[in-house]
Protein backbone atom coordinates (compact mmCIF):
# COMPACT_ATOMS: atom_id res chain seq x y z
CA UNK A 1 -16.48 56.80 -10.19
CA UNK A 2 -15.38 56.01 -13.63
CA UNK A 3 -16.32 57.70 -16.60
CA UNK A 4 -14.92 56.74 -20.13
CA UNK A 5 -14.68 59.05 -23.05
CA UNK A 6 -13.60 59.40 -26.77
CA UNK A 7 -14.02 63.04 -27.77
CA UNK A 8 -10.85 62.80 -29.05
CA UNK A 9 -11.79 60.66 -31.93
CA UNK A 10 -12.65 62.99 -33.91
CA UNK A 11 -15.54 63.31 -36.38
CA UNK A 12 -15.28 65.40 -39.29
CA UNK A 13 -18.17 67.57 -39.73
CA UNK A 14 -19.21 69.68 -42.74
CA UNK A 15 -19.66 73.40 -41.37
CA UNK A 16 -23.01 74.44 -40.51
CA UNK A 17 -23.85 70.63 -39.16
CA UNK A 18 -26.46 70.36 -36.97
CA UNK A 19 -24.83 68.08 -34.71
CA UNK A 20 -23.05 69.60 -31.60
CA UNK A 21 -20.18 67.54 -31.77
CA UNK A 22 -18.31 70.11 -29.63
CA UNK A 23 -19.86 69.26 -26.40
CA UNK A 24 -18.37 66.11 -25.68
CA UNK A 25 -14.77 67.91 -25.12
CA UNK A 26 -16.60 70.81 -23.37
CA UNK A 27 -18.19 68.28 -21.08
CA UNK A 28 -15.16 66.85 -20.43
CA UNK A 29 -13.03 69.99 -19.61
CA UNK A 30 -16.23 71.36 -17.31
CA UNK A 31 -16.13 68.12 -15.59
CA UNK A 32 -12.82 68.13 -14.14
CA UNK A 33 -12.39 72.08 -13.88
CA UNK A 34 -15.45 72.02 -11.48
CA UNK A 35 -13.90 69.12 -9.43
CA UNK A 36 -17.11 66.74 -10.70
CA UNK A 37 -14.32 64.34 -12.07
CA UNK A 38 -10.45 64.02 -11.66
CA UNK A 39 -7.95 63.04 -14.67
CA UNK A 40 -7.86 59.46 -12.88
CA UNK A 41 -11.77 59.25 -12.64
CA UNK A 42 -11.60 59.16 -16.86
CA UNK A 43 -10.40 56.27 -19.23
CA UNK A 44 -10.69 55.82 -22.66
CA UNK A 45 -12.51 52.63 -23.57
CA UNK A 46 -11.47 50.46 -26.41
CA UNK A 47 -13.51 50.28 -29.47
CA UNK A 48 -16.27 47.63 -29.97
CA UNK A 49 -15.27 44.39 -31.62
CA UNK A 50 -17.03 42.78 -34.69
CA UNK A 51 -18.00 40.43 -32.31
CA UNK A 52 -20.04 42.43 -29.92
CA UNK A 53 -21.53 44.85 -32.41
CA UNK A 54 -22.66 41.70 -34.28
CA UNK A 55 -24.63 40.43 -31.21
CA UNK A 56 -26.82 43.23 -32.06
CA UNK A 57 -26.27 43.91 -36.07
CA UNK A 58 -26.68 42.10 -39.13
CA UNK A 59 -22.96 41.41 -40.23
CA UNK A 60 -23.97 42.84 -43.81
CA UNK A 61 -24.77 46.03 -42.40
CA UNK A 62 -21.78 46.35 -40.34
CA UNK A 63 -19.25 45.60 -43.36
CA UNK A 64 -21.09 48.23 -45.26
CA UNK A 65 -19.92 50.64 -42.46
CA UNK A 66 -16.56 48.77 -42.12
CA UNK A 67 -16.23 48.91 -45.59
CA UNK A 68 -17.39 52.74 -46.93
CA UNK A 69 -20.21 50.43 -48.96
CA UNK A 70 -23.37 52.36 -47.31
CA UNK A 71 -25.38 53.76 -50.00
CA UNK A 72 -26.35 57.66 -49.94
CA UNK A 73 -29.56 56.99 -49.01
CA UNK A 74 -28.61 55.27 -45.77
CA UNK A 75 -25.79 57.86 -45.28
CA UNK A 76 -28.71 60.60 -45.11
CA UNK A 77 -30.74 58.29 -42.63
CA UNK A 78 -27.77 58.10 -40.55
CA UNK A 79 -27.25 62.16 -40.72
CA UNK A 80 -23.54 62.01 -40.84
CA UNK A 81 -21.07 61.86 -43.97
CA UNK A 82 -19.32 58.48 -44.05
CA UNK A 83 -15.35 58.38 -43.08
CA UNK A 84 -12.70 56.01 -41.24
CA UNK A 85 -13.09 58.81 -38.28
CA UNK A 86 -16.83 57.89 -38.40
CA UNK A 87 -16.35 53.90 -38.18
CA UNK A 88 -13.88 54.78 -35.27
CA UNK A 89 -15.58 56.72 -33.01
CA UNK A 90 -18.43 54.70 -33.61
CA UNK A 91 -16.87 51.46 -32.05
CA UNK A 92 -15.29 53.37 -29.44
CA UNK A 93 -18.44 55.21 -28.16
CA UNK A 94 -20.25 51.74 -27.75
CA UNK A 95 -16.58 50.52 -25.97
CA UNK A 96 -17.74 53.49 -23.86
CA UNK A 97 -20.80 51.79 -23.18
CA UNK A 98 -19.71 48.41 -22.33
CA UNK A 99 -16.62 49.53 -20.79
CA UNK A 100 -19.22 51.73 -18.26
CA UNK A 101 -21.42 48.76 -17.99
CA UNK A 102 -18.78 46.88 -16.14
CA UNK A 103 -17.52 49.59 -13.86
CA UNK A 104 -21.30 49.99 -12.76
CA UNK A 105 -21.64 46.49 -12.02
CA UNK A 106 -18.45 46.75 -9.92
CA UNK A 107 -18.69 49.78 -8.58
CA UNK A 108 -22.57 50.48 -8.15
CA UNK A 109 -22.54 53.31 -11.17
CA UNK A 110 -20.66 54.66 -14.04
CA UNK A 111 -20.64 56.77 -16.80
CA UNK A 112 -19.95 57.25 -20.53
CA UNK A 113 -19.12 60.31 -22.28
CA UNK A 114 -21.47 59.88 -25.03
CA UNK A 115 -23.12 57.25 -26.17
CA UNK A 116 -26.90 56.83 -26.48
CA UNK A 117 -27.60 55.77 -30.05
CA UNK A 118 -30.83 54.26 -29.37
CA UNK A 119 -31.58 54.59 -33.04
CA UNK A 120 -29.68 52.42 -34.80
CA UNK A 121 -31.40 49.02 -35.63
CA UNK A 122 -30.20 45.37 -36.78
CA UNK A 123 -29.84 46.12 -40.19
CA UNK A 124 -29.25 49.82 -40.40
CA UNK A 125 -28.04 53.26 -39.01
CA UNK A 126 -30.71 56.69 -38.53
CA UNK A 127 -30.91 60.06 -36.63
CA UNK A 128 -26.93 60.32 -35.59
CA UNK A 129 -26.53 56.68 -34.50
CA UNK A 130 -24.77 54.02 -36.35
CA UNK A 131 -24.09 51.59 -33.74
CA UNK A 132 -26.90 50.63 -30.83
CA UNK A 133 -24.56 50.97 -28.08
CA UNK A 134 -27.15 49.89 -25.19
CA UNK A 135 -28.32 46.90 -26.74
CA UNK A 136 -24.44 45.91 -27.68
CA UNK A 137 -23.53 46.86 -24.07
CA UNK A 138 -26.26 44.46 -22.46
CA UNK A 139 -25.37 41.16 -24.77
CA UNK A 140 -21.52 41.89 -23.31
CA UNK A 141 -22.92 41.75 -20.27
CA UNK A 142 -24.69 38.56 -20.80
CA UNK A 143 -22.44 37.07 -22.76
CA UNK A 144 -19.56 37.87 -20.36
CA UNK A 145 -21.82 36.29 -17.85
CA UNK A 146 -21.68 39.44 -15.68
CA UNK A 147 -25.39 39.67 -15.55
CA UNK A 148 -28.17 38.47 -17.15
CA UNK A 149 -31.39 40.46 -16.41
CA UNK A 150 -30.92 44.15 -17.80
CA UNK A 151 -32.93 47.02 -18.43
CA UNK A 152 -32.55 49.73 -20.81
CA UNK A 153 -34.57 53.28 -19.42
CA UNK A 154 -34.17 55.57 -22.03
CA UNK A 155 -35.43 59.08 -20.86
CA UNK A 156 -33.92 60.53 -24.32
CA UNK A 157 -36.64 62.69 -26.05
CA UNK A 158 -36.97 60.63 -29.01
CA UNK A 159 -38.68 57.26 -28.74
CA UNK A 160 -35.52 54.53 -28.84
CA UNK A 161 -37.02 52.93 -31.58
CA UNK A 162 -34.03 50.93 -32.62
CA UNK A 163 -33.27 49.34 -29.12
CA UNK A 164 -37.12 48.43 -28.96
CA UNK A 165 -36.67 46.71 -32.29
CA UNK A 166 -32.83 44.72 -31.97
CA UNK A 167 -34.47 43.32 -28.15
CA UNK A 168 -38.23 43.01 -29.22
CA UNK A 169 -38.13 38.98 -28.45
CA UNK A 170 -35.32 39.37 -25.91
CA UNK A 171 -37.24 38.97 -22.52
CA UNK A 172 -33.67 39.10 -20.95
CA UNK A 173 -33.53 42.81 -21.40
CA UNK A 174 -36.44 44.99 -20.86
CA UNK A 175 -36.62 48.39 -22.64
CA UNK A 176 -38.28 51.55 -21.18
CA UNK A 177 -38.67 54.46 -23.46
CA UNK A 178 -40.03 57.60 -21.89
CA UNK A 179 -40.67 60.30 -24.66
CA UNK A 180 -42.35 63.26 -26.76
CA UNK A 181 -45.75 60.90 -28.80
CA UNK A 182 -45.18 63.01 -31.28
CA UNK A 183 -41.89 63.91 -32.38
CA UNK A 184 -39.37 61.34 -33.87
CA UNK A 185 -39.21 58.67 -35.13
CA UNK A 186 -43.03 58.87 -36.12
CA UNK A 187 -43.13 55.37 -36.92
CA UNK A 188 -42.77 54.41 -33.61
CA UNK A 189 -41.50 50.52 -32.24
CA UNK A 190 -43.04 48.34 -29.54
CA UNK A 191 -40.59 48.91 -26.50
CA UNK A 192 -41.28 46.30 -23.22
CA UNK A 193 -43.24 50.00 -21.92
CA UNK A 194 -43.31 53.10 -23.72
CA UNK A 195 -44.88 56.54 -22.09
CA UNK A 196 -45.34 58.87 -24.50
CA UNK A 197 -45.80 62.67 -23.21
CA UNK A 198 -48.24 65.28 -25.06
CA UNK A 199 -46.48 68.39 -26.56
CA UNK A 200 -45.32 70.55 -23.86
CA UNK A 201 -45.06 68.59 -21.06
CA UNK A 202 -42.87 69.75 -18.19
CA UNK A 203 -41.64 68.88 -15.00
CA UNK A 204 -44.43 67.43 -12.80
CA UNK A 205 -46.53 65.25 -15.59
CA UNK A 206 -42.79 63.95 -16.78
CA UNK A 207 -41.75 63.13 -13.18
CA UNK A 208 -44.88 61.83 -12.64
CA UNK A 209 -44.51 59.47 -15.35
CA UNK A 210 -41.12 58.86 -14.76
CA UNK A 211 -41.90 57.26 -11.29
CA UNK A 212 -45.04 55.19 -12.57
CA UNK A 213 -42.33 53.77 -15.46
CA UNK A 214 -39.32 53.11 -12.33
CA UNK A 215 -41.76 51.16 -10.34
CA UNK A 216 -43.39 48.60 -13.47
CA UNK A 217 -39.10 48.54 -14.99
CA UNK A 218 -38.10 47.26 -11.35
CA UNK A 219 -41.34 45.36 -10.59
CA UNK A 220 -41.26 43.46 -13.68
CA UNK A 221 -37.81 42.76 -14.70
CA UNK A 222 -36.28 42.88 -11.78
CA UNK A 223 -32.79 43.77 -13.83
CA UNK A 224 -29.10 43.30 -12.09
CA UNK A 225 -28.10 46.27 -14.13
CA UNK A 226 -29.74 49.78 -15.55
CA UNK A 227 -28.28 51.43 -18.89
CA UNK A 228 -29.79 54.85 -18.45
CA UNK A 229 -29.78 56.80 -21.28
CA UNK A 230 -29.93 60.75 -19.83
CA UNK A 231 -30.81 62.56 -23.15
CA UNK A 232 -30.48 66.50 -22.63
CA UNK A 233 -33.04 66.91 -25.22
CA UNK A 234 -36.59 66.92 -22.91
CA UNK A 235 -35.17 70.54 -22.52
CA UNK A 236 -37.60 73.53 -23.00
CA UNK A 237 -34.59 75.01 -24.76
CA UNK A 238 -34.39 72.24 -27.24
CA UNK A 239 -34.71 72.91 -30.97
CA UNK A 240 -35.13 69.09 -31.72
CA UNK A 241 -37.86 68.24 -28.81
CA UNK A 242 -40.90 68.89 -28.15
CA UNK A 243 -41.35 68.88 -24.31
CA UNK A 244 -41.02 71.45 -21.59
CA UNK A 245 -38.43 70.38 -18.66
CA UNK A 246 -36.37 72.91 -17.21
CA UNK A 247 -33.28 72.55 -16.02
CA UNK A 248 -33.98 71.47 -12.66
CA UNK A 249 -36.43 69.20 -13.36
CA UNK A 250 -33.95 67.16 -15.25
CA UNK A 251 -31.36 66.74 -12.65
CA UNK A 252 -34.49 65.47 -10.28
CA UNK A 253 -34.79 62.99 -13.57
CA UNK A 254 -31.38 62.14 -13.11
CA UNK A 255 -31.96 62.11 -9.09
CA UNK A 256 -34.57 59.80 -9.65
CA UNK A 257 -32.89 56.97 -11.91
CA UNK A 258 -30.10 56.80 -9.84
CA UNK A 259 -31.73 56.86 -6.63
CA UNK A 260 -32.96 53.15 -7.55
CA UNK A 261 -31.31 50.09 -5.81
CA UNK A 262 -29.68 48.53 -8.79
CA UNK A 263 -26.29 49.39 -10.69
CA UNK A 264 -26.48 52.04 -13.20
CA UNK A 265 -24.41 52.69 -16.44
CA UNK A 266 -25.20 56.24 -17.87
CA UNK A 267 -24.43 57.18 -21.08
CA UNK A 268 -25.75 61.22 -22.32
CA UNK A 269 -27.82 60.59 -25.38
CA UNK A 270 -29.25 63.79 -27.47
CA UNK A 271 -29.09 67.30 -26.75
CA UNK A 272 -30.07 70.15 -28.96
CA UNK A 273 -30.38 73.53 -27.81
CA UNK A 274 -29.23 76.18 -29.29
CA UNK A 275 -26.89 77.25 -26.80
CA UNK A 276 -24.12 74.45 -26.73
CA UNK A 277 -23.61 75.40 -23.23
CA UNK A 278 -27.28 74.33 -22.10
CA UNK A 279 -26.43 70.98 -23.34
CA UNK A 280 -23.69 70.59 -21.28
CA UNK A 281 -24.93 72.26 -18.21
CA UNK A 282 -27.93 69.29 -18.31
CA UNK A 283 -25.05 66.55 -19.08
CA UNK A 284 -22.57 67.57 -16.37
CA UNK A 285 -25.52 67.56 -13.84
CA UNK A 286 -26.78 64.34 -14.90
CA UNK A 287 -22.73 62.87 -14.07
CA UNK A 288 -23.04 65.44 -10.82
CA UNK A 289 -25.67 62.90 -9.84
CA UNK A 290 -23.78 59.65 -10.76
CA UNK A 291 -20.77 61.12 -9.20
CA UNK A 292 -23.13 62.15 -5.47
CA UNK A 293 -24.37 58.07 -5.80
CA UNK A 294 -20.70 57.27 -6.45
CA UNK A 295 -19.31 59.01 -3.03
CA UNK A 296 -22.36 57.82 -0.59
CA UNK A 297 -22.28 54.69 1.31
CA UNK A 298 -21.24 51.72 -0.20
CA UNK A 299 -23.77 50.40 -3.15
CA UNK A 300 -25.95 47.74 -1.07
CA UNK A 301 -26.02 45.10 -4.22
CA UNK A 302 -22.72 46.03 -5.48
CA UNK A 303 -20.60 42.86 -6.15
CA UNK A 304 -17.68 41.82 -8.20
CA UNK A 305 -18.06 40.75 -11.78
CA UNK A 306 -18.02 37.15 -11.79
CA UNK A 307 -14.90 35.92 -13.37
């Protein structure tokens, strides 16, 4: 299975940041010390063009970002100080998206690194995302006629408000967001089917609701491809959520997604607890599970990219 990454591209953080930058690399090393991944499994994706982030952004937002021109006001929406480092690892974390996109529609499933920025809209950037990676990721795919029905299922904590909002007319790609009602954003967007889960929920009324959302996703968009966004953040450890899940009941998330009969791309999303290690022990189970789908029998639906 392939799995692209660009912890390497460094972005400088003021100390003290909230933001576990860290656990990208620590993924990465667990990954292959546990035998998960090998060094040949993982590429590094090239960074997003103008081109594809622009099927998804305004083209004055994205010279703003280009450009250092964002003002301090959308700098604190986005959460991180503005540098080349940022603009970099930006475009290469929605490369990782695309790049995984492909693999999965060759290969049955793949994985980025990172990824997950679900909320970043047209015209700008807000709660650590700059670029909407999944709704860049799915144009590519269309326009690189490699498929043409896709679904986003975002199981991240946090409504994916910005993905709802870039694809609201699109009924080419259908967008599932499965989340805490009350945490952020609290002005929530319109996705194609939104659950939102009561403070505290845990493992069987997320399941649950997980399933019911599976079943209407495949029943009504009948999508060639899945960008599953595996957000660590439904954690009961989680300092930025507000549900219950243990750690077990995500992997059976994770079980569940990519149990379904249709490629998936998975790119990690948030994660929060205060233990940098629980983040990554709910990432490198979620690519456990990409990695078990990767290694059964051959993908039923699996078929080359059309040239």
């Amino acid at each position: 299975m392939k799995a692209f990454y660009c912890d390497h591209f460094v972005l400088p953080l003021p100390d003290g940041h909230r933001f576990p930058m860290q656990k990208y690399a620590l993924l990465r090393e667990q990954l292959i010390a546990r035998g998960i991944l090998s060094s040949n499994d993982l590429c590094v994706p090239d960074a997003a063009t103008d081109e594809q982030i622009l099927r998804a952004h305004d083209r004055a937002y994205l010279d703003k970002v280009k450009n250092g021109m964002l003002t301090a006001r959308e700098i604190r929406r986005i959460g991180f100080p503005w540098s080349p480092e940022l603009v970099e690892r930006s475009r290469r974390s929605v490369g990782g998206t695309i790049s995984a996109s492909r693999a999965a529609l060759r290969d049955g499933v793949a994985v980025n690194l990172a990824g997950g920025t679900h909320h970043a809209a047209r015209d700008h950037g807000a709660g650590f995302c700059v670029f909407n990676d999944a709704a860049i990721a799915a144009r590519a795919m269309q326009a690189d006629g490699l498929a043409q029905r896709i679904a986003v299922v975002d199981c991240d904590v946090h409504q994916g408000d910005g993905t709802a909002s870039i694809l609201e007319h699109d009924s080419t790609i259908f967008t599932f967001s499965l989340h805490s009602a009350t945490n952020f954003p609290f002005r929530k967007q319109q996705s194609d089917l939104d659950i939102g889960l009561a403070d505290a929920a845990g493992d069987d009324e997320y399941l649950a609701a997980l399933r019911e959302g599976l079943d209407l996703v495949l029943a009504l968009a009948e999508p060639e491809l899945v960008i599953y966004l595996a957000g660590a953040d439904p954690f009961e450890g989680d300092r930025l959520g507000k549900l219950a899940l243990s750690k077990a009941g995500l992997a059976a998330r994770d079980r569940l997604v990519l149990g379904i009969n249709v490629p998936v791309a998975v790119v990690m999303a948030g994660g929060y607890a205060r233990h940098v290690q629980d983040i990554v022990d709910i990432h490198l189970e979620t690519v456990r599970a990409a990695a078990l789908r990767a290694e059964s029998a051959p993908f039923p639906d699996s078929r080359p990219p059309k040239r």
